[in-house]
Protein backbone atom coordinates (compact mmCIF):
# COMPACT_ATOMS: atom_id res chain seq x y z
CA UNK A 1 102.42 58.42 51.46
CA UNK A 2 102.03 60.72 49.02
CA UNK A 3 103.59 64.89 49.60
CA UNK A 4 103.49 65.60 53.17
CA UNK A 5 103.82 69.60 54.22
CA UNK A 6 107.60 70.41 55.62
CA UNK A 7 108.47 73.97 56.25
CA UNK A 8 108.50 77.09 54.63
CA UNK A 9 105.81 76.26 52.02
CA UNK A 10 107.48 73.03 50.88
CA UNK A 11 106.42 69.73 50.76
CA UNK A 12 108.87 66.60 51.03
CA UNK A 13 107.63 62.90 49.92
CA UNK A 14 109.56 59.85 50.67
CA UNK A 15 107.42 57.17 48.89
CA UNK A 16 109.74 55.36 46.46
CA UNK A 17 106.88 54.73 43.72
CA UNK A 18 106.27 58.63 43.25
CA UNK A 19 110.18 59.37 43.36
CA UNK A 20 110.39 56.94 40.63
CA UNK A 21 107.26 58.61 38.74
CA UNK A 22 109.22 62.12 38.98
CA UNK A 23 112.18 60.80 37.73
CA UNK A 24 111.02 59.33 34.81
CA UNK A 25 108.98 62.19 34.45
CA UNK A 26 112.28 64.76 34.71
CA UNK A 27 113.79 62.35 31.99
CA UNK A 28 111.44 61.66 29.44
CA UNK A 29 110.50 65.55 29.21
CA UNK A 30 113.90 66.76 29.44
CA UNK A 31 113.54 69.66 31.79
CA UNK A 32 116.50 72.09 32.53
CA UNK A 33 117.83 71.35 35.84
CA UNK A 34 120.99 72.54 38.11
CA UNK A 35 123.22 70.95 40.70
CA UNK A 36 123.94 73.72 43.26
CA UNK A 37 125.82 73.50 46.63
CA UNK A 38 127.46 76.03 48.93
CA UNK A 39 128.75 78.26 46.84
CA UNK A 40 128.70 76.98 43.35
CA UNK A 41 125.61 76.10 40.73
CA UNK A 42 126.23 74.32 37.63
CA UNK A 43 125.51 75.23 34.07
CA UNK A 44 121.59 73.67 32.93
CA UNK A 45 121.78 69.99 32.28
CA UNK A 46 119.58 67.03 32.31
CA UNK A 47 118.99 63.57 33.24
CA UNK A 48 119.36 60.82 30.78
CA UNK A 49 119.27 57.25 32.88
CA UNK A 50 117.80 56.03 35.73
CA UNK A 51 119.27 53.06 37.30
CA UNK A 52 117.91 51.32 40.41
CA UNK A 53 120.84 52.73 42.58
CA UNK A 54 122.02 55.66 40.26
CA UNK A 55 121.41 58.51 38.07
CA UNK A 56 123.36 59.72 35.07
CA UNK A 57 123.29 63.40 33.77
CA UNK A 58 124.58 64.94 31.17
CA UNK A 59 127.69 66.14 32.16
CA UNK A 60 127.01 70.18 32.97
CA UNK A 61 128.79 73.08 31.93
CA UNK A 62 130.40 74.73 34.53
CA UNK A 63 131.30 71.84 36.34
CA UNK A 64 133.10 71.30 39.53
CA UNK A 65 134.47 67.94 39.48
CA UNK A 66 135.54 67.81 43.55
CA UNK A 67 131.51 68.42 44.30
CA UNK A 68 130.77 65.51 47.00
CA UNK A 69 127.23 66.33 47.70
CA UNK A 70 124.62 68.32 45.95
CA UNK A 71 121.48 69.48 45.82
CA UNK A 72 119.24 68.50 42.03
CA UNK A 73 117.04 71.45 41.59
CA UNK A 74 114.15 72.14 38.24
CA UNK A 75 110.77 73.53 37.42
CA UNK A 76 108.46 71.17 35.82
CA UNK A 77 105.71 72.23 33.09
CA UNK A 78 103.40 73.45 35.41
CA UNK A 79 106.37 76.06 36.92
CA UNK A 80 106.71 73.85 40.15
CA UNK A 81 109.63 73.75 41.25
CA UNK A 82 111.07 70.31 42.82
CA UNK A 83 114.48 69.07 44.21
CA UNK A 84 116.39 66.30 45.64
CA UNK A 85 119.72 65.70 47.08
CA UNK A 86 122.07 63.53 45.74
CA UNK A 87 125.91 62.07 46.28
CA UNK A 88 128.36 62.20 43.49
CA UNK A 89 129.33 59.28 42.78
CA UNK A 90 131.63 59.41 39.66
CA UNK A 91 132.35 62.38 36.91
CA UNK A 92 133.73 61.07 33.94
CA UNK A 93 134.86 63.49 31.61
CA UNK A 94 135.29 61.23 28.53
CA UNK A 95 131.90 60.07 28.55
CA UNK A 96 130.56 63.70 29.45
CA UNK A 97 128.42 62.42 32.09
CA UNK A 98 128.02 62.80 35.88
CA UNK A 99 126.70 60.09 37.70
CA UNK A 100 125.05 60.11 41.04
CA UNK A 101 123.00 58.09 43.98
CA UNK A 102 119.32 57.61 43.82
CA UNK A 103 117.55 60.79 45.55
CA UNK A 104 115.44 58.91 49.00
CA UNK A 105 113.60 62.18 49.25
CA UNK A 106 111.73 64.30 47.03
CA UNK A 107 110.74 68.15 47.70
CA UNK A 108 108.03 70.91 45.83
CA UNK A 109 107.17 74.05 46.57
CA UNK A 110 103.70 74.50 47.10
CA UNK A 111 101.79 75.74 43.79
CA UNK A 112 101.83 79.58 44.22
CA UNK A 113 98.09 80.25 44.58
CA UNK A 114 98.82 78.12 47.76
CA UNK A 115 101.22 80.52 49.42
CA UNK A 116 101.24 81.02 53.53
CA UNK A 117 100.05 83.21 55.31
CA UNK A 118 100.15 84.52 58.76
CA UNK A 119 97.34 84.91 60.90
CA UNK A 120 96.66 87.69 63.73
CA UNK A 121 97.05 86.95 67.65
CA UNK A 122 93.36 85.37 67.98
CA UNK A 123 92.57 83.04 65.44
CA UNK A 124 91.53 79.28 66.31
CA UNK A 125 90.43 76.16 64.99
CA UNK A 126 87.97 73.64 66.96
CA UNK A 127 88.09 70.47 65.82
CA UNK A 128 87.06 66.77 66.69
CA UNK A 129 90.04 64.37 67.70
CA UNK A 130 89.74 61.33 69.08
CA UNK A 131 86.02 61.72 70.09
CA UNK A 132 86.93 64.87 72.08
CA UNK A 133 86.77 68.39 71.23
CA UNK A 134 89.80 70.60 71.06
CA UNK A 135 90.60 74.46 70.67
CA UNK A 136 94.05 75.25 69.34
CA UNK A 137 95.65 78.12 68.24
CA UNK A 138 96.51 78.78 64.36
CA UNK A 139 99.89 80.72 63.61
CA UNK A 140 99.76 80.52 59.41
CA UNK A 141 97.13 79.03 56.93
CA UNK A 142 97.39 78.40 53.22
CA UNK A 143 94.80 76.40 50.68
CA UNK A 144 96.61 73.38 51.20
CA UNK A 145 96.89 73.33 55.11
CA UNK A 146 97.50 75.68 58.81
CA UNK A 147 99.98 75.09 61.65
CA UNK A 148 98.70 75.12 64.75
CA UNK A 149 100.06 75.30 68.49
CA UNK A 150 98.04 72.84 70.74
CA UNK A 151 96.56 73.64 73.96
CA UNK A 152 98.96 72.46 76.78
CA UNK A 153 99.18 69.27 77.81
CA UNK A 154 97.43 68.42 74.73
CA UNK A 155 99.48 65.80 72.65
CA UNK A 156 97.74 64.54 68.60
CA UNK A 157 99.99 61.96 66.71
CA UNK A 158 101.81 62.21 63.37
CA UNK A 159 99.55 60.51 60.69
CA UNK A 160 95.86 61.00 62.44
CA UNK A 161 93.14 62.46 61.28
CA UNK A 162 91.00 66.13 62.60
CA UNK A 163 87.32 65.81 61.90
CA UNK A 164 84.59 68.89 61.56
CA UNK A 165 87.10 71.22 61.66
CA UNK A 166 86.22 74.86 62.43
CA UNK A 167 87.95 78.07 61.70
CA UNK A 168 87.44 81.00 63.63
CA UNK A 169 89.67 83.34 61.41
CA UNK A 170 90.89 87.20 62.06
CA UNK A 171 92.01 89.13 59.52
CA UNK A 172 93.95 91.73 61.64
CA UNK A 173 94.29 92.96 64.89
CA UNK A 174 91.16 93.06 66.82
CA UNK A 175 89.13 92.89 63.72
CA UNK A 176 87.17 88.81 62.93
CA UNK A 177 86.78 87.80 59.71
CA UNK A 178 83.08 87.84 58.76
CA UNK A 179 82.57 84.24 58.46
CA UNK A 180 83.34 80.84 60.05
CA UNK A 181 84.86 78.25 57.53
CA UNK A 182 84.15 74.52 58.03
CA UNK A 183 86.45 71.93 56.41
CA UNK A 184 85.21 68.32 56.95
CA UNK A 185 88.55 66.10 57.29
CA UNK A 186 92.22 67.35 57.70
CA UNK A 187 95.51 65.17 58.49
CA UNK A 188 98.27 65.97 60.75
CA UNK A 189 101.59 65.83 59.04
CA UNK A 190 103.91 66.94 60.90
CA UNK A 191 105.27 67.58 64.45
CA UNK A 192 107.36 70.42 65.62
CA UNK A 193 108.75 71.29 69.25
CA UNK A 194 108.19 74.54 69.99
CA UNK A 195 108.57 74.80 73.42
CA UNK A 196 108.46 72.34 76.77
CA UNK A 197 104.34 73.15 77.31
CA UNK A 198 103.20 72.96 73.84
CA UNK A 199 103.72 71.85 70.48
CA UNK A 200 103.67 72.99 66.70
CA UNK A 201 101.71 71.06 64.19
CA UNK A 202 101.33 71.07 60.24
CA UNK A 203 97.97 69.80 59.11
CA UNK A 204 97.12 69.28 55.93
CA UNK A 205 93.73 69.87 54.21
CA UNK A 206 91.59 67.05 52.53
CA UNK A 207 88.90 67.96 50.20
CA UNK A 208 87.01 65.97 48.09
CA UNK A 209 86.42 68.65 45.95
CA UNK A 210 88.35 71.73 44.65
CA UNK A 211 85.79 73.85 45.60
CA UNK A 212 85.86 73.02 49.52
CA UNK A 213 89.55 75.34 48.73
CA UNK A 214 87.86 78.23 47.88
CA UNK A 215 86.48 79.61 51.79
CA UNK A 216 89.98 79.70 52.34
CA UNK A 217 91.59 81.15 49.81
CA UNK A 218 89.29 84.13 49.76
CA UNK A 219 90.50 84.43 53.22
CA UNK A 220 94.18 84.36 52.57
CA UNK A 221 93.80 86.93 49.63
CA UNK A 222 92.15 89.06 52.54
CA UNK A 223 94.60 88.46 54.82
CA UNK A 224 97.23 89.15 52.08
CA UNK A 225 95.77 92.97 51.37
CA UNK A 226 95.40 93.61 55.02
CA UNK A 227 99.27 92.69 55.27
CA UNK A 228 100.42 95.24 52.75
CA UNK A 229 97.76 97.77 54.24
CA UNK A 230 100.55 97.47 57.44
CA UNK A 231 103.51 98.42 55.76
CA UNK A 232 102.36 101.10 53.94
């Protein structure tokens, strides 16, 4: 299953093989990581076992030893930052360890040369899905993927793929960008409601090679100076 897109530049996985690759991964390197809830975040700790069922940290520094519930947060060595929530299971002051359940979800934040952003009244994507062509409106793009709002009546399915995708991009108000970008393959990832007529979707990107990226990224760097250009 891999990382899926979520919201607000994150991406979630649920596949238990990667979790388990991360966690070993957040052991064996020992990175600095915080338990935070509503309104308390613990001193930097970090994870010493992994059990099939459980996790044991080091117990942190502050601590608070009612916490029910919390959310694991860290930035791994490329500065990504992940996090997972987790029940606490048992603090046990003797032993200076907190021990929780295992995390069945695992969220990033997109690698910052990915960030999101949003596109002017106008922009579209054309794509082929299903064997039929479709025109749908794009609301935010970033190197890794684009939500897009559907044409109405107009319904694509969680897990399918868009073929000879193309994007017909502005870069402000009443002003195209000066070229049409062409990705081959994209998958749809998720499915929002937005209202009763038409619906939200994340796709996400697949290249076979980094340099497919590029088109849009030059794009979203445009789009990014035409932004501040506004609020000036």
């Amino acid at each position: 299953m891999s990382w899926q897109y979520f919201e607000s530049g994150y991406e979630r996985t649920t596949d238990k093989n990667l979790i388990k690759i991360l966690l070993e991964d957040l052991r064996d390197r020992a990175y600095w990581l915080q338990f935070v809830a509503s309104g308390f975040r613990s001193g930097p700790t970090i994870l010493l076992e992994i059990n099939k069922k459980q996790l044991v940290f080091d117990l942190p520094r502050p601590w608070n030893a009612n916490l029910v519930v919390a959310r694991v947060i860290y930035r791994d060595s490329e500065k990504i930052q992940h996090s997972f929530k987790v029940k606490i299971l048992k603090t046990d002051p003797e032993k200076k360890a907190v021990i929780t359940s295992y995390p069945q979800e695992y969220f990033r934040l997109e690698r910052r040369r990915f960030y999101r952003v949003s596109v002017p009244e106008g922009s579209e994507a054309t794509f082929c899905y299903r064997n039929q062509e479709i025109k749908a409106d794009i609301l935010n793009i970033s190197g890794c993927g684009m939500a897009i709002l559907a044409p109405r009546k107009v319904t694509l399915s969680v897990g399918d793929l868009l073929e000879n995708i193309e994007l017909d991009l502005m870069v402000s108000v009443g002003k195209a960008y000066d070229r049409k970008i062409r990705i081959k393959k994209a998958r749809i990832v998720r499915e929002m409601s937005r209202n009763q007529a038409r619906k939200l979707y994340g796709i996400e990107f697949l290249f076979e090679k980094e340099k497919e990226r590029e088109p849009i990224l030059r794009y979203t760097i445009k789009r990014e100076i035409e932004l501040r250009k506004a609020e000036v």
